[in-house]
N, C-alpha and C. Protein backbone atom coordinates (compact mmCIF):
# COMPACT_ATOMS: atom_id res chain seq x y z
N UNK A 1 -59.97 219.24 -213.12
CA UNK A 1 -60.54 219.69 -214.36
C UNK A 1 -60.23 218.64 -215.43
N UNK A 2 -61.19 218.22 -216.07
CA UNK A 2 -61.12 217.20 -217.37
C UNK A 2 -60.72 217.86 -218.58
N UNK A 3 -61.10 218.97 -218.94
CA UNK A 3 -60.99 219.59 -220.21
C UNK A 3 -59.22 219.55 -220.63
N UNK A 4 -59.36 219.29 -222.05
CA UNK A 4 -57.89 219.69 -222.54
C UNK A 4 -57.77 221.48 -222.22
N UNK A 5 -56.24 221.27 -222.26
CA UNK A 5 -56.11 222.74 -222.12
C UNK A 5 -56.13 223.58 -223.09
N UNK A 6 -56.96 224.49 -223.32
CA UNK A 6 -56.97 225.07 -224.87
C UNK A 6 -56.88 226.57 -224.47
N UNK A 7 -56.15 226.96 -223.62
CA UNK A 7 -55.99 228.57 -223.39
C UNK A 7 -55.24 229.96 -224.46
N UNK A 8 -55.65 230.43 -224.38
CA UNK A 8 -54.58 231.36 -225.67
C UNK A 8 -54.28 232.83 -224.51
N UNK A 9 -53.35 233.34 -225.27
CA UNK A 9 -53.02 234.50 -224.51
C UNK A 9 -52.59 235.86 -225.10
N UNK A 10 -52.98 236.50 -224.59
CA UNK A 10 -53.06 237.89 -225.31
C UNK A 10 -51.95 238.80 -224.78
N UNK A 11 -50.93 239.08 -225.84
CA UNK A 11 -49.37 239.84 -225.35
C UNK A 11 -49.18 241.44 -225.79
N UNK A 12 -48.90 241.85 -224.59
CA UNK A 12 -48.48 243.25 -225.38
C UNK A 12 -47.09 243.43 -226.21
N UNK A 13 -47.02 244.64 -227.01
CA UNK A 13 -45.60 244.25 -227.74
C UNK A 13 -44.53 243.79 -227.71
N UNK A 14 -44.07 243.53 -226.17
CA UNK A 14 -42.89 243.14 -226.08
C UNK A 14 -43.14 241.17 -225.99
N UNK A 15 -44.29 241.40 -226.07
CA UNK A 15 -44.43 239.35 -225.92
C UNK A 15 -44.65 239.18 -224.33
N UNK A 16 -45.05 240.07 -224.02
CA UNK A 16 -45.09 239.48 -222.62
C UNK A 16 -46.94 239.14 -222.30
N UNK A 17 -47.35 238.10 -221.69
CA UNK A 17 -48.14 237.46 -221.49
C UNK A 17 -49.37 238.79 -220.50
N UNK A 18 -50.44 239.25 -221.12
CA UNK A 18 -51.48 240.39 -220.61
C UNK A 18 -52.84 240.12 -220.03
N UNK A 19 -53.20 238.73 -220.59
CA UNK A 19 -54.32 238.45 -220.24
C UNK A 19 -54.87 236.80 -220.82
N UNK A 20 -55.84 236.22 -220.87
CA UNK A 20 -55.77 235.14 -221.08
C UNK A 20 -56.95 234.28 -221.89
N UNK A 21 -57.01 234.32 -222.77
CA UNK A 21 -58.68 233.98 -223.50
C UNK A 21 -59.20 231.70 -222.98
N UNK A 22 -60.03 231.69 -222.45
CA UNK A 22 -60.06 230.37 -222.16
C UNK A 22 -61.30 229.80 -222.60
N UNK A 23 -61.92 228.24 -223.21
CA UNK A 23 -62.96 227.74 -224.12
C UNK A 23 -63.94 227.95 -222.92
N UNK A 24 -65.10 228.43 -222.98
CA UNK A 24 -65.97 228.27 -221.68
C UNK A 24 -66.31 227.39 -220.79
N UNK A 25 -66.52 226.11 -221.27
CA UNK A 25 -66.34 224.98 -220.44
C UNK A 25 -64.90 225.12 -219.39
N UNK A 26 -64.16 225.38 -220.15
CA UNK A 26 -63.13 225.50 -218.82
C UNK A 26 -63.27 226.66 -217.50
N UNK A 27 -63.51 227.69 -218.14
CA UNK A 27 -63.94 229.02 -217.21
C UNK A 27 -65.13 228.30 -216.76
N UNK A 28 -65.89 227.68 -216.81
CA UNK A 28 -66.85 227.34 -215.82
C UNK A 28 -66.42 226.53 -215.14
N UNK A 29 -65.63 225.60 -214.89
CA UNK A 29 -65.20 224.76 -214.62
C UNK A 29 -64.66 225.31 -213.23
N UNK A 30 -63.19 226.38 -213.60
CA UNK A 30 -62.86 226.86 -212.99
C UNK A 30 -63.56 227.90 -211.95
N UNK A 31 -64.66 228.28 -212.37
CA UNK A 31 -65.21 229.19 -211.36
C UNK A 31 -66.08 227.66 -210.57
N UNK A 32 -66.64 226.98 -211.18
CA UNK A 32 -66.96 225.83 -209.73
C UNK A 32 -66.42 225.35 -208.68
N UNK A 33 -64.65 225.46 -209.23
CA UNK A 33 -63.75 224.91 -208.08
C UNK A 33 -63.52 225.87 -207.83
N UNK A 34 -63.74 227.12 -207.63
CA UNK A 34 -63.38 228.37 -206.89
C UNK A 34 -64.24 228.18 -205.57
N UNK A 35 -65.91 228.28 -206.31
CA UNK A 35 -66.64 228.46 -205.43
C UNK A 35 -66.61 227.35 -204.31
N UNK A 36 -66.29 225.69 -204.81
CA UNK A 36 -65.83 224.85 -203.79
C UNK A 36 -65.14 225.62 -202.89
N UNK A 37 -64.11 225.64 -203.50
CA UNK A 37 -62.82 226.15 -202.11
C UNK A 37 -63.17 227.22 -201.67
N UNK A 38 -64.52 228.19 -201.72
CA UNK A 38 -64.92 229.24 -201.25
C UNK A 38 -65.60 228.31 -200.08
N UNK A 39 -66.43 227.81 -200.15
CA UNK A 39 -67.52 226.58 -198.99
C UNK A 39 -66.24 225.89 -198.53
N UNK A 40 -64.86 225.23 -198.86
CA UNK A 40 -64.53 224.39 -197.89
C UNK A 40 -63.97 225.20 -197.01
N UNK A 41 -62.88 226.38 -197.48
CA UNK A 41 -62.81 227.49 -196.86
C UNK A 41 -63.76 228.20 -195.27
N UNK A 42 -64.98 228.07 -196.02
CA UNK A 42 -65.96 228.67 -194.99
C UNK A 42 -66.03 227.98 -193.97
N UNK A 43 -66.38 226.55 -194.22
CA UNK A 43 -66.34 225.36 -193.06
C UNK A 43 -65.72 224.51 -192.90
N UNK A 44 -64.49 225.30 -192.62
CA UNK A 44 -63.12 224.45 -192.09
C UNK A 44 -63.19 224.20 -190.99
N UNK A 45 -63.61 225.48 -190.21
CA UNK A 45 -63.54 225.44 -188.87
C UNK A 45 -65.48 224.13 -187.86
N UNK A 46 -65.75 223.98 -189.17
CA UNK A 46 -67.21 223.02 -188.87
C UNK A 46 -66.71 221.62 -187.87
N UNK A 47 -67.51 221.26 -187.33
CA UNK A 47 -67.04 220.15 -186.63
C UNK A 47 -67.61 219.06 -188.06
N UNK A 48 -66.94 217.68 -187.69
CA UNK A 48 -66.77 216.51 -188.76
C UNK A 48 -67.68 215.78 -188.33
N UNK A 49 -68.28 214.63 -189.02
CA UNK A 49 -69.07 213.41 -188.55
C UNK A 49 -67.85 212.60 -189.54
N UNK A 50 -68.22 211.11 -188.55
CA UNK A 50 -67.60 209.99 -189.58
C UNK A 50 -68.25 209.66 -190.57
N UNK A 51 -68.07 208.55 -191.45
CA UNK A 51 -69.28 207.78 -192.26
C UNK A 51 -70.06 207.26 -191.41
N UNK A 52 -69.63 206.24 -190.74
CA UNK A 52 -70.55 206.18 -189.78
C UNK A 52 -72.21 206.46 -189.28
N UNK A 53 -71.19 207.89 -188.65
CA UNK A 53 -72.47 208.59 -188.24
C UNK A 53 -73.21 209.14 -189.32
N UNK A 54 -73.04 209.55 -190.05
CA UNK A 54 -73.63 209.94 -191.25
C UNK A 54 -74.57 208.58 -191.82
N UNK A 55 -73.96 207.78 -191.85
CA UNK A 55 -75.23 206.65 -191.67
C UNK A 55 -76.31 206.29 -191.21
N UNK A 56 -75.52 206.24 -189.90
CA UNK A 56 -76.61 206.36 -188.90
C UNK A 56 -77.53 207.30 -189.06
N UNK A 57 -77.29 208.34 -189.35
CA UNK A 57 -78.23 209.31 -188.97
C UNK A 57 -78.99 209.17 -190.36
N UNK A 58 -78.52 208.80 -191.59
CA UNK A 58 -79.35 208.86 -192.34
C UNK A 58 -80.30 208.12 -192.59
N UNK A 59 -79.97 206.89 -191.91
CA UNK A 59 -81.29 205.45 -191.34
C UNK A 59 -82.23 205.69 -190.86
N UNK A 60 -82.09 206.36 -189.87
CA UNK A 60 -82.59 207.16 -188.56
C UNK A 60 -84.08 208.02 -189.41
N UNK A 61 -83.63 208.77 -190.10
CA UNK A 61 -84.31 209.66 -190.72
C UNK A 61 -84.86 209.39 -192.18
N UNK A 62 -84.85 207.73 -192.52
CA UNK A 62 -85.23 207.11 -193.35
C UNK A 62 -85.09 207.81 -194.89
N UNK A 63 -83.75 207.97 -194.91
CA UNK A 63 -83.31 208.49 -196.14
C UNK A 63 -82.44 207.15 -197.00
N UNK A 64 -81.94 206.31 -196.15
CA UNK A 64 -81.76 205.21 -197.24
C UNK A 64 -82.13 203.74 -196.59
């Protein structure tokens, strides 16, 4: 995340920390790298290509 941290927090009487107000750019931010680690999560178990092959194959199929 790039953003400065600009979070504030919302305490009940005794000062203890309840909830958390954050600038939206950051909450979006944060829900993107959620959803990442939701997809890397999912296909962990995926088999890998190298660069390589990923080359290759993208020659192949005249993408670069």
């Amino acid at each position: 995340m790039t953003t400065a941290r600009k979070e504030r927090f919302v305490t009940d009487s005794k000062g203890r920390k309840k909830a958390v107000i954050l600038d939206i750019k950051q909450y979006r931010e944060i829900l993107e790298d959620l959803e990442d680690l939701r997809l890397l999560a999912e296909r962990k178990d995926e088999p890998s290509s190298s660069l390589e092959e990923v080359e290759r194959r993208l020659k192949a199929n005249g993408l670069i």
